[in-house]
C-alpha atoms as a PDB file:
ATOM      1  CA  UNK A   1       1.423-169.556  20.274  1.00  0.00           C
ATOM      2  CA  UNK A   2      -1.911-167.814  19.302  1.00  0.00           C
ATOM      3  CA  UNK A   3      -3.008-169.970  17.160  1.00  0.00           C
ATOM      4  CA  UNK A   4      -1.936-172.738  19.302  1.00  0.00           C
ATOM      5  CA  UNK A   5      -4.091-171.297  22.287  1.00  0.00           C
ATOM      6  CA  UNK A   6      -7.446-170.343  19.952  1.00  0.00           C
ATOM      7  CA  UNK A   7      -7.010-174.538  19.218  1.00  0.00           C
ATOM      8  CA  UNK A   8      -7.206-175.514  22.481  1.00  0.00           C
ATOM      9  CA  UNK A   9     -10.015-172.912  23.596  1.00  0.00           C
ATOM     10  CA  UNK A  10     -12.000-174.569  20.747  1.00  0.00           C
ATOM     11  CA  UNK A  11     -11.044-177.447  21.813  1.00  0.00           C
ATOM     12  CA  UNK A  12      -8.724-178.817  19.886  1.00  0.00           C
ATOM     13  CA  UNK A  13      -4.793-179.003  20.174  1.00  0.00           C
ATOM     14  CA  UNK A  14      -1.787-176.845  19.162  1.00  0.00           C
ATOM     15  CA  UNK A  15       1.488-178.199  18.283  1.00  0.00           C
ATOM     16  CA  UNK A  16       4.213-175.236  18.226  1.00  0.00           C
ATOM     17  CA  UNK A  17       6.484-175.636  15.759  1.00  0.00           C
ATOM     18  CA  UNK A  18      10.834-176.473  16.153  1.00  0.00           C
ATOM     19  CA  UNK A  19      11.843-174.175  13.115  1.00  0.00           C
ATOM     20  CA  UNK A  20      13.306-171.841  16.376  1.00  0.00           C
ATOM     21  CA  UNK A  21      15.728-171.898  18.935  1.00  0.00           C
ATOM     22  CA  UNK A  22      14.959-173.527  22.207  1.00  0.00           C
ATOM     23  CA  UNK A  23      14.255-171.010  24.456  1.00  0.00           C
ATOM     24  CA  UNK A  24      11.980-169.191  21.937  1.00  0.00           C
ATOM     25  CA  UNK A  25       9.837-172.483  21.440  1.00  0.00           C
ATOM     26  CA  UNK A  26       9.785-172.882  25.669  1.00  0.00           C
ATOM     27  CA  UNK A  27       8.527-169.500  25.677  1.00  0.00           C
ATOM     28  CA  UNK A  28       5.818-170.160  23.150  1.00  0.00           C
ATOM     29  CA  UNK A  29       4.821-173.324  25.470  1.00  0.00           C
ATOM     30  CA  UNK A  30       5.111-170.866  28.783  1.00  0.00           C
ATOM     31  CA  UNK A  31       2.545-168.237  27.228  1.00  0.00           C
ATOM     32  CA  UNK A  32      -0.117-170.942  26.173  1.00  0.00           C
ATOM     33  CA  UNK A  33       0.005-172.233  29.640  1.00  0.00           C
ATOM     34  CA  UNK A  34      -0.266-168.881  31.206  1.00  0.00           C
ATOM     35  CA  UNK A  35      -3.008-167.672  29.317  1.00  0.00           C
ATOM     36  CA  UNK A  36      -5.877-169.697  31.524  1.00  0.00           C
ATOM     37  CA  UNK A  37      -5.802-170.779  35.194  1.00  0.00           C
ATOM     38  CA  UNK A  38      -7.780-172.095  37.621  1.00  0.00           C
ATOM     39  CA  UNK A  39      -5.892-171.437  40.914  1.00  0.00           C
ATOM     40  CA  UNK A  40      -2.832-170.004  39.471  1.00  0.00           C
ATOM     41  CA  UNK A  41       0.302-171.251  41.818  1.00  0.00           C
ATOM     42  CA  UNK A  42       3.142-169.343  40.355  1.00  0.00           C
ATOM     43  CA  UNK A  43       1.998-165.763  39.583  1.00  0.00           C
ATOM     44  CA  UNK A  44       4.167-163.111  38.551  1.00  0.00           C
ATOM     45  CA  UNK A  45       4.992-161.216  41.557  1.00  0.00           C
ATOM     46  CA  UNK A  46       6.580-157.406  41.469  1.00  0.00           C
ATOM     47  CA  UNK A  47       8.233-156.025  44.442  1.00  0.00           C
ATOM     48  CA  UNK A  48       7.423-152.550  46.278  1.00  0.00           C
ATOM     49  CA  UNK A  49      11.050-151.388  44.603  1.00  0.00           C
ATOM     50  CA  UNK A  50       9.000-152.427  40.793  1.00  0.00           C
ATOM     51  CA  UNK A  51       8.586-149.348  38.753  1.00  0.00           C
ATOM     52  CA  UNK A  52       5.501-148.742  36.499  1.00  0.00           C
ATOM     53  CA  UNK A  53       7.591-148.582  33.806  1.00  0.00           C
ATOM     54  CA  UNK A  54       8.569-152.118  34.436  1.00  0.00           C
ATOM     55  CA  UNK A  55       5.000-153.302  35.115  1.00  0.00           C
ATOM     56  CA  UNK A  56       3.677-151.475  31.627  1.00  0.00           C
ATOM     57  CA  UNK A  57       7.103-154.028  29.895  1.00  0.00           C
ATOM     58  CA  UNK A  58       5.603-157.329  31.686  1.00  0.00           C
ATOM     59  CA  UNK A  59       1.787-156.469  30.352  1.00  0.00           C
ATOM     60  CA  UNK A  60       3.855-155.928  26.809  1.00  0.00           C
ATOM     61  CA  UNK A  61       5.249-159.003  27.450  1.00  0.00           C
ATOM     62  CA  UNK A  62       2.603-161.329  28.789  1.00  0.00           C
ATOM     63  CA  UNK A  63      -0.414-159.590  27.372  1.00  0.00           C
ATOM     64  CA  UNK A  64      -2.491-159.501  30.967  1.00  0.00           C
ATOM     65  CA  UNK A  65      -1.863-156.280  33.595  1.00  0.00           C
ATOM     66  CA  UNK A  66      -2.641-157.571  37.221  1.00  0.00           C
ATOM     67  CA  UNK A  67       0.002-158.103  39.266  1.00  0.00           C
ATOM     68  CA  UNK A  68       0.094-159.037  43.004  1.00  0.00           C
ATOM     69  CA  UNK A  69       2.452-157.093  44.957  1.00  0.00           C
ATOM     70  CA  UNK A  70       4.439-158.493  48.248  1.00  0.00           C
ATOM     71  CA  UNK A  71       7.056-157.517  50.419  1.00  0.00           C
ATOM     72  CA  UNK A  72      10.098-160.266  49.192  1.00  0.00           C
ATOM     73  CA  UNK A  73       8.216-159.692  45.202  1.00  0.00           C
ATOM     74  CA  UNK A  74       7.812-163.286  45.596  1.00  0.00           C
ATOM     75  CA  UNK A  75       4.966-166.000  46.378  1.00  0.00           C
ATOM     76  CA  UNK A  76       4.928-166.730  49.974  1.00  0.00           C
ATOM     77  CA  UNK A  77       5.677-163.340  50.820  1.00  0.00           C
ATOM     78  CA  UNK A  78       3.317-161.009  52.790  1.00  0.00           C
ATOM     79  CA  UNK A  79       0.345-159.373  50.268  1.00  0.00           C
ATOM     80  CA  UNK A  80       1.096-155.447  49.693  1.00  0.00           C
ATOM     81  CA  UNK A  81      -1.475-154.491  47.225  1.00  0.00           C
ATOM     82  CA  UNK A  82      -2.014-155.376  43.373  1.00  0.00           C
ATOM     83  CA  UNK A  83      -1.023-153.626  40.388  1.00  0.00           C
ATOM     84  CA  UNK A  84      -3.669-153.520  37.417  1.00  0.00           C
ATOM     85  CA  UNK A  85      -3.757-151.896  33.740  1.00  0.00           C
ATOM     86  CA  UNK A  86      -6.571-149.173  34.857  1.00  0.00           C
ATOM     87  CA  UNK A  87      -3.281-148.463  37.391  1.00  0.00           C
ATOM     88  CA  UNK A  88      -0.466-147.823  35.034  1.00  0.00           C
ATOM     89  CA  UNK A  89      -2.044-147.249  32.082  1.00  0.00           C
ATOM     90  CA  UNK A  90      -1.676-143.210  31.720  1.00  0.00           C
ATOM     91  CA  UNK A  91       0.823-142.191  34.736  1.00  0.00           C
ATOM     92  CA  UNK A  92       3.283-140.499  33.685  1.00  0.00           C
ATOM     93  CA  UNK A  93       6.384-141.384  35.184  1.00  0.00           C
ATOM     94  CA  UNK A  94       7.310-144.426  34.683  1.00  0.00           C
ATOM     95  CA  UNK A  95      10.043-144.444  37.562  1.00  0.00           C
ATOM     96  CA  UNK A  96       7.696-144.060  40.057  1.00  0.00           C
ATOM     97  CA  UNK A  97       7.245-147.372  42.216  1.00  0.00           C
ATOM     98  CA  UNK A  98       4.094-149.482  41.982  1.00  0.00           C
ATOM     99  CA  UNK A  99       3.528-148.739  45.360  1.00  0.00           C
ATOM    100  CA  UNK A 100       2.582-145.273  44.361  1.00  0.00           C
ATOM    101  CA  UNK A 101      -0.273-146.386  42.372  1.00  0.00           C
ATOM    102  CA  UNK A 102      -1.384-150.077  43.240  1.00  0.00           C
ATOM    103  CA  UNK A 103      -4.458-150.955  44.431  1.00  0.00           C
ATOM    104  CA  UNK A 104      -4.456-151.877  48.792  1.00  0.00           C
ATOM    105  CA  UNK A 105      -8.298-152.334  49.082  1.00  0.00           C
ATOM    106  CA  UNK A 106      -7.997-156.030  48.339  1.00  0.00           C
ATOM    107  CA  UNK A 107     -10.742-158.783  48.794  1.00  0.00           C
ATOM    108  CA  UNK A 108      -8.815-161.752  49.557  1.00  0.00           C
ATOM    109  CA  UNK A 109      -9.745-165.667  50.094  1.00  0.00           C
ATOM    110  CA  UNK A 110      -8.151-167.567  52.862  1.00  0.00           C
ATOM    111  CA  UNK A 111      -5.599-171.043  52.136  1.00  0.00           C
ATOM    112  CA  UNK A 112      -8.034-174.090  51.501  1.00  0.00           C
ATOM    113  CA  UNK A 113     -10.796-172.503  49.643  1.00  0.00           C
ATOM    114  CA  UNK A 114     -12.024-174.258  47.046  1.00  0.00           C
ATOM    115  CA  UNK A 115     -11.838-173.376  43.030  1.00  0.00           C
ATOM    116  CA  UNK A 116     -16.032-173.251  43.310  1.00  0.00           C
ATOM    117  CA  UNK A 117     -15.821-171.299  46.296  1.00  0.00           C
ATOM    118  CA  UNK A 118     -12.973-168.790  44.987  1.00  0.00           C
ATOM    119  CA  UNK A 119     -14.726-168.352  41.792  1.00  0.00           C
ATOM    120  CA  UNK A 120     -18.190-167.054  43.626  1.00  0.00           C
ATOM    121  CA  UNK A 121     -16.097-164.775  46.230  1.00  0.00           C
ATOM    122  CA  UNK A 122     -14.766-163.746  42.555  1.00  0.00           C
ATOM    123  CA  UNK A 123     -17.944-163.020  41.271  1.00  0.00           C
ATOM    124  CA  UNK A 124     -19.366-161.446  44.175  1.00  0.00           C
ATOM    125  CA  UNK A 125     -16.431-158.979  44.640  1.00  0.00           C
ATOM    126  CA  UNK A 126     -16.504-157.339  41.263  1.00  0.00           C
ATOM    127  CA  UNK A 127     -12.495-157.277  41.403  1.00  0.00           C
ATOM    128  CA  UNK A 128     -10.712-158.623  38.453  1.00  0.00           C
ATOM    129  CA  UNK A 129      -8.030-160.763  40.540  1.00  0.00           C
ATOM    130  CA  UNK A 130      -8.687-162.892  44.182  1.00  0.00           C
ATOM    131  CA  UNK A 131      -5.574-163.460  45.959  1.00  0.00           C
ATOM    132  CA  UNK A 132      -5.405-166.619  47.778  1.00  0.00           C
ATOM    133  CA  UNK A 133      -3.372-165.775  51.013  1.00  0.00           C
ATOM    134  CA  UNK A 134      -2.634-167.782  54.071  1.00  0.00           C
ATOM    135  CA  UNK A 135      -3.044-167.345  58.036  1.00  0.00           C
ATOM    136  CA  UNK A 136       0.302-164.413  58.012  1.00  0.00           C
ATOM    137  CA  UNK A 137      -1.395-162.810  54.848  1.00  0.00           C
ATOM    138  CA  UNK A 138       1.172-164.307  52.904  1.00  0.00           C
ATOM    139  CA  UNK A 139       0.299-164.531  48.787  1.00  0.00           C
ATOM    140  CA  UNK A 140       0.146-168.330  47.653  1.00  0.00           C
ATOM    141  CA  UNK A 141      -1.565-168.699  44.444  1.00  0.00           C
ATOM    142  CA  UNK A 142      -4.023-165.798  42.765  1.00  0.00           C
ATOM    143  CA  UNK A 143      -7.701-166.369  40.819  1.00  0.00           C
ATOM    144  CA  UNK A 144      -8.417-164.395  37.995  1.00  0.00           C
ATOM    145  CA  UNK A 145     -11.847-162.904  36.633  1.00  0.00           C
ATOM    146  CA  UNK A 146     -10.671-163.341  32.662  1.00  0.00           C
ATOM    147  CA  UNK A 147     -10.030-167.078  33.396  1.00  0.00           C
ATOM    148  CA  UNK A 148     -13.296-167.060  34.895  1.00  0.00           C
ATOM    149  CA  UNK A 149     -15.020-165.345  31.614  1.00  0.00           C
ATOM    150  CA  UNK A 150     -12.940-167.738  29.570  1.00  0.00           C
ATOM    151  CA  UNK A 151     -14.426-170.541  31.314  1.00  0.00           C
ATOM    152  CA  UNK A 152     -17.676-168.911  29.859  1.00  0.00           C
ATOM    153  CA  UNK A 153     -17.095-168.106  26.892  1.00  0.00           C
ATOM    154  CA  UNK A 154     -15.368-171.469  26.021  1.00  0.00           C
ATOM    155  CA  UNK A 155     -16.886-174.651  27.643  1.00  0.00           C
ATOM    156  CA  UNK A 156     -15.259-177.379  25.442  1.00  0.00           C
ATOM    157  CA  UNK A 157     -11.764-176.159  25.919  1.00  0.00           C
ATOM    158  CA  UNK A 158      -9.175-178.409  26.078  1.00  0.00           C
ATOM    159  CA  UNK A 159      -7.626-178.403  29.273  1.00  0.00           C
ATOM    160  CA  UNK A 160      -6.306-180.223  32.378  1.00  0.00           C
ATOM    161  CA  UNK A 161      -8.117-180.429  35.920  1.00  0.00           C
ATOM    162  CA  UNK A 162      -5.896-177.618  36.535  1.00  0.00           C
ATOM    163  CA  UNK A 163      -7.833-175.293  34.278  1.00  0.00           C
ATOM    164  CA  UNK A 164      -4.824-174.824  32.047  1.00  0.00           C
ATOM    165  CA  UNK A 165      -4.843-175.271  28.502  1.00  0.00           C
ATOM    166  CA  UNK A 166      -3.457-178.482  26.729  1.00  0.00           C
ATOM    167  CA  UNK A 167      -0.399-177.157  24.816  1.00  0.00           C
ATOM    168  CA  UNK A 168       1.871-179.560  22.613  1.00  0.00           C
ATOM    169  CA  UNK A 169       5.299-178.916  20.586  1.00  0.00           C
ATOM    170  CA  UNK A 170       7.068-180.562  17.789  1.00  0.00           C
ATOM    171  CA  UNK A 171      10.972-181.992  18.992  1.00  0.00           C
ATOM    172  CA  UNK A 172      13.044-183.836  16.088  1.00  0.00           C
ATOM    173  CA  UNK A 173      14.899-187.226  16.538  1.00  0.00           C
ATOM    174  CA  UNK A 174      18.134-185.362  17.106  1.00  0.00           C
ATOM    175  CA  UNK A 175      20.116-185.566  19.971  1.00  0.00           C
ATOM    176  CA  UNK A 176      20.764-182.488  20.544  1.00  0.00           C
ATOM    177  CA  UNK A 177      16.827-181.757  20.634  1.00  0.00           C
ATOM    178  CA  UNK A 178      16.941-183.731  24.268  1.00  0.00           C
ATOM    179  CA  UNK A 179      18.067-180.276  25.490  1.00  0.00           C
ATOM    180  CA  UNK A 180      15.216-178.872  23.489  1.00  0.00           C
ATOM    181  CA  UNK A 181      12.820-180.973  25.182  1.00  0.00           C
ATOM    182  CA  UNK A 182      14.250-180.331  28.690  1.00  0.00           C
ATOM    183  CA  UNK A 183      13.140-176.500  28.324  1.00  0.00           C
ATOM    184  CA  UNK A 184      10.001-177.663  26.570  1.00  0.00           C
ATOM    185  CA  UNK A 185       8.672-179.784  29.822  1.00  0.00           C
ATOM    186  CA  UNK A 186       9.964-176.695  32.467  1.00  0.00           C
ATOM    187  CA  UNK A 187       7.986-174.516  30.256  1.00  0.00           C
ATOM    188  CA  UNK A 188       5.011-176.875  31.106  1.00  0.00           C
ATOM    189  CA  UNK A 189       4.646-179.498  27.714  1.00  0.00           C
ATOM    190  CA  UNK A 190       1.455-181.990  27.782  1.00  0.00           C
ATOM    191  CA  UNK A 191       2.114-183.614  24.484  1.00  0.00           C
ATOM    192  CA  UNK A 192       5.587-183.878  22.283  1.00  0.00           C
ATOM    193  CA  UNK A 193       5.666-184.433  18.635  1.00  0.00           C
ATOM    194  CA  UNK A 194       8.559-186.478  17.461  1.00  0.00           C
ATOM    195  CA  UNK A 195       8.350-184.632  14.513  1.00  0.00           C
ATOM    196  CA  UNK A 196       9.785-186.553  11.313  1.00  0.00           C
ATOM    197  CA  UNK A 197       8.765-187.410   7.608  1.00  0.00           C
ATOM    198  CA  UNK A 198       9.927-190.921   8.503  1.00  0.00           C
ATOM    199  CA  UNK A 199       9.023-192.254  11.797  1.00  0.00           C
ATOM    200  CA  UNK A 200       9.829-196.005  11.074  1.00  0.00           C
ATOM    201  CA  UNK A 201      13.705-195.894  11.980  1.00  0.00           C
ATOM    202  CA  UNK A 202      16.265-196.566  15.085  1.00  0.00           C
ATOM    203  CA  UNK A 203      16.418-192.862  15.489  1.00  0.00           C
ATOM    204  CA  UNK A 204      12.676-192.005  16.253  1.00  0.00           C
ATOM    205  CA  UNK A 205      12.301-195.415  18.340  1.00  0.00           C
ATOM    206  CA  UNK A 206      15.196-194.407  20.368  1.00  0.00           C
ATOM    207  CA  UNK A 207      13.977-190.872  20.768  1.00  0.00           C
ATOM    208  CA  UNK A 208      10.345-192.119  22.238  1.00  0.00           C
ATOM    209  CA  UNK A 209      12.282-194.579  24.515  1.00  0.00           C
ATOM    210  CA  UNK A 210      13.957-191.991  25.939  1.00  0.00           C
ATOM    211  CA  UNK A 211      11.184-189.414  26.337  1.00  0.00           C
ATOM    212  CA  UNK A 212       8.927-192.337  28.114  1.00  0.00           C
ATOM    213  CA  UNK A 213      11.954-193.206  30.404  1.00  0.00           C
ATOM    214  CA  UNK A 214      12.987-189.873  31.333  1.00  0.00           C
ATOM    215  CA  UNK A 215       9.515-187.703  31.260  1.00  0.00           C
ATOM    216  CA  UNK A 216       6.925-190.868  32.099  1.00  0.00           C
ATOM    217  CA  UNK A 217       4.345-188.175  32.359  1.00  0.00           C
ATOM    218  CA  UNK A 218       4.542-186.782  28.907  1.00  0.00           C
ATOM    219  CA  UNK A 219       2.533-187.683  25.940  1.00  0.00           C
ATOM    220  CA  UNK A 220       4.527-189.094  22.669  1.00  0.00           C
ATOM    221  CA  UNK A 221       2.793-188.428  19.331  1.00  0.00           C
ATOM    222  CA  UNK A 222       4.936-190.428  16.644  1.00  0.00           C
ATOM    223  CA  UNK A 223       5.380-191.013  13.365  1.00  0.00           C
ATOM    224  CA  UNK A 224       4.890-190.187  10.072  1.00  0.00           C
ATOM    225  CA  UNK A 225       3.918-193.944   9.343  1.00  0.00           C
ATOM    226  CA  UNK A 226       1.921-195.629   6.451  1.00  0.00           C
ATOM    227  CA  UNK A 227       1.735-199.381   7.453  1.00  0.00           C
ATOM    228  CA  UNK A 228       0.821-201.620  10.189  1.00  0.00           C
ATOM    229  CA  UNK A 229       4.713-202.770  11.018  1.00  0.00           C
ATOM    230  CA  UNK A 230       5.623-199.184  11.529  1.00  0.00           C
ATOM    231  CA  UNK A 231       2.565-198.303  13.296  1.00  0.00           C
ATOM    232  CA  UNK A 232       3.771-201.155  15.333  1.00  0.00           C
ATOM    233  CA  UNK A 233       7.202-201.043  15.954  1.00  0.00           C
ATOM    234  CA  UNK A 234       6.504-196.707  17.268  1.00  0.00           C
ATOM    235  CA  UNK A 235       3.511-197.861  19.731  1.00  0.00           C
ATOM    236  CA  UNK A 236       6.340-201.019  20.991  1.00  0.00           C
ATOM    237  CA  UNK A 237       8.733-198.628  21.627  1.00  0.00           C
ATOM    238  CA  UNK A 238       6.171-196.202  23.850  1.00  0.00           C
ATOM    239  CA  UNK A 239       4.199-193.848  21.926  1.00  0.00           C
ATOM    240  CA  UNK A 240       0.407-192.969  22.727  1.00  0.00           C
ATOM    241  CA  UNK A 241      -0.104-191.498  19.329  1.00  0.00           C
ATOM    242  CA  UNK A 242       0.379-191.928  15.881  1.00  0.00           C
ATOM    243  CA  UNK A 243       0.978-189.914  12.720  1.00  0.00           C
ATOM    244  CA  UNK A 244      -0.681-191.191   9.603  1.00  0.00           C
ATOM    245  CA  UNK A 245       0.472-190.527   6.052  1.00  0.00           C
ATOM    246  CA  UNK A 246       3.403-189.291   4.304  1.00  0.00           C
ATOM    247  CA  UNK A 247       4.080-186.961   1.318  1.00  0.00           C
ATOM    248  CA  UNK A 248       3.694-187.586  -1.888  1.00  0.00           C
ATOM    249  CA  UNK A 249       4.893-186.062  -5.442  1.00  0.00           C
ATOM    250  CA  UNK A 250       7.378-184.962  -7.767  1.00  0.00           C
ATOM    251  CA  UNK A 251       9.614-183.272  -4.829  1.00  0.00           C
ATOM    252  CA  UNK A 252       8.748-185.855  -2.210  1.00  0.00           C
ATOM    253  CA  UNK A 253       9.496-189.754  -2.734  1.00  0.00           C
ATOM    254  CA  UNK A 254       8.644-190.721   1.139  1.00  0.00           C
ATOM    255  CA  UNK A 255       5.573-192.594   0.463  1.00  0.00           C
ATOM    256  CA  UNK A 256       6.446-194.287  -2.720  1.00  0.00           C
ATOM    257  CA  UNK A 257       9.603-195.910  -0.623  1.00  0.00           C
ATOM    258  CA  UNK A 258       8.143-196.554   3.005  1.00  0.00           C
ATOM    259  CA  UNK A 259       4.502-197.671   1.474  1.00  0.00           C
END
């Protein structure tokens, strides 16, 4: 996923590799599309009953420290206070709650502000994270200062309107990878790979129909192809993209039979 994220912040794209089980791919996807926001809309959220020693095993886990606190430890939940790294970093018990340490002197933005007008109250406020909150002080999305520096530091990123990165993954022509793909698109997948050494057959066509049909919203990358009837028959049976070339040499005999 790092290299995968450096891609797109160059901007370029990632494709993360299926040579894993499902859920580990999906989570590969999840932290490439975590790591920058505009408005984020489904922070991680602790609960006053969180311990620090909890928070220090999500910034393990996620690689960033700030994390809103509410009442339910959900979105839509009234705004306690935020936990950050400078917080947790060197108290020593870790079964203390993050009540005992988070941050209450928040500068907060009100529902409706816009991603222009969020990012100068941002700037302005010197605090690395803006919660958006609405008219019961309720958390609904949160802004972040790194996201902001990334938008710097990296102006030709590949991204969506929503700020977050592009992020593709590889899926084979197996059924069984339908699953695959299922936790691939909840993670957050842009762009799917179809991922085979010979894309001109029933089993890749039937695999792109079936992504198209069931995830319209979902870029298909095909292939591998050589000629202009299999470049044909993939973009017939839905693809956007194609894969050009296939191997050649004294292991591989894919080119010298398809081409």
């Amino acid at each position: 996923h790092n290299m995968a994220i450096h891609m797109a912040l160059l901007g370029g794209l990632g494709v993360i590799h299926n040579n894993c089980p499902p859920d580990e791919q999906a989570e590969m996807v999840r932290k490439v599309k975590r790591y920058e926001n505009g408005f984020i809309q489904d922070p991680i959220v602790l609960s006053p009953d969180t311990t620090v020693g909890e928070a220090k095993e999500l910034k393990t886990k996620w690689g960033f420290g700030g994390f809103p606190v509410t009442e339910k430890g959900t979105l839509h939940s009234k705004l306690l206070g935020i936990v950050t790294s400078r917080d947790i970093q060197f108290h020593r018990n870790p079964e203390d709650p993050v009540t005992a340490v988070m941050a209450t002197d928040l500068v907060t933005a009100p529902a409706g502000t816009t991603l222009a007008e969020a990012n100068e109250v941002l700037r302005s406020s010197k605090k690395g994270k803006l919660p958006i909150v609405d008219k019961d002080g309720s958390l609904i999305s949160l802004l972040s200062r790194s996201d902001l520096m990334k938008n710097i530091h990296y102006p030709l990123a590949s991204k969506l309107p929503s700020k977050q990165l592009l992020c593709a993954a590889a899926v084979s022509t197996h059924d069984a990878d339908k699953v695959r793909l299922q936790r691939l698109v909840d993670a957050g997948l842009d762009i799917v790979v179809v991922d085979s050494s010979q894309g001109h057959s029933k089993f890749q066509i039937a695999m792109i129909k079936y992504i198209k049909q069931t995830f319209p919203d979902i870029d298909v990358i095909a292939g591998n192809i050589v000629t202009r009837e299999q470049a044909a028959a993939l973009i017939a049976a839905g693809a956007d993209g194609l894969r050009i070339g296939m191997g050649s040499g004294s292991a591989c005999i894919t080119q010298e039979v398809m081409a």
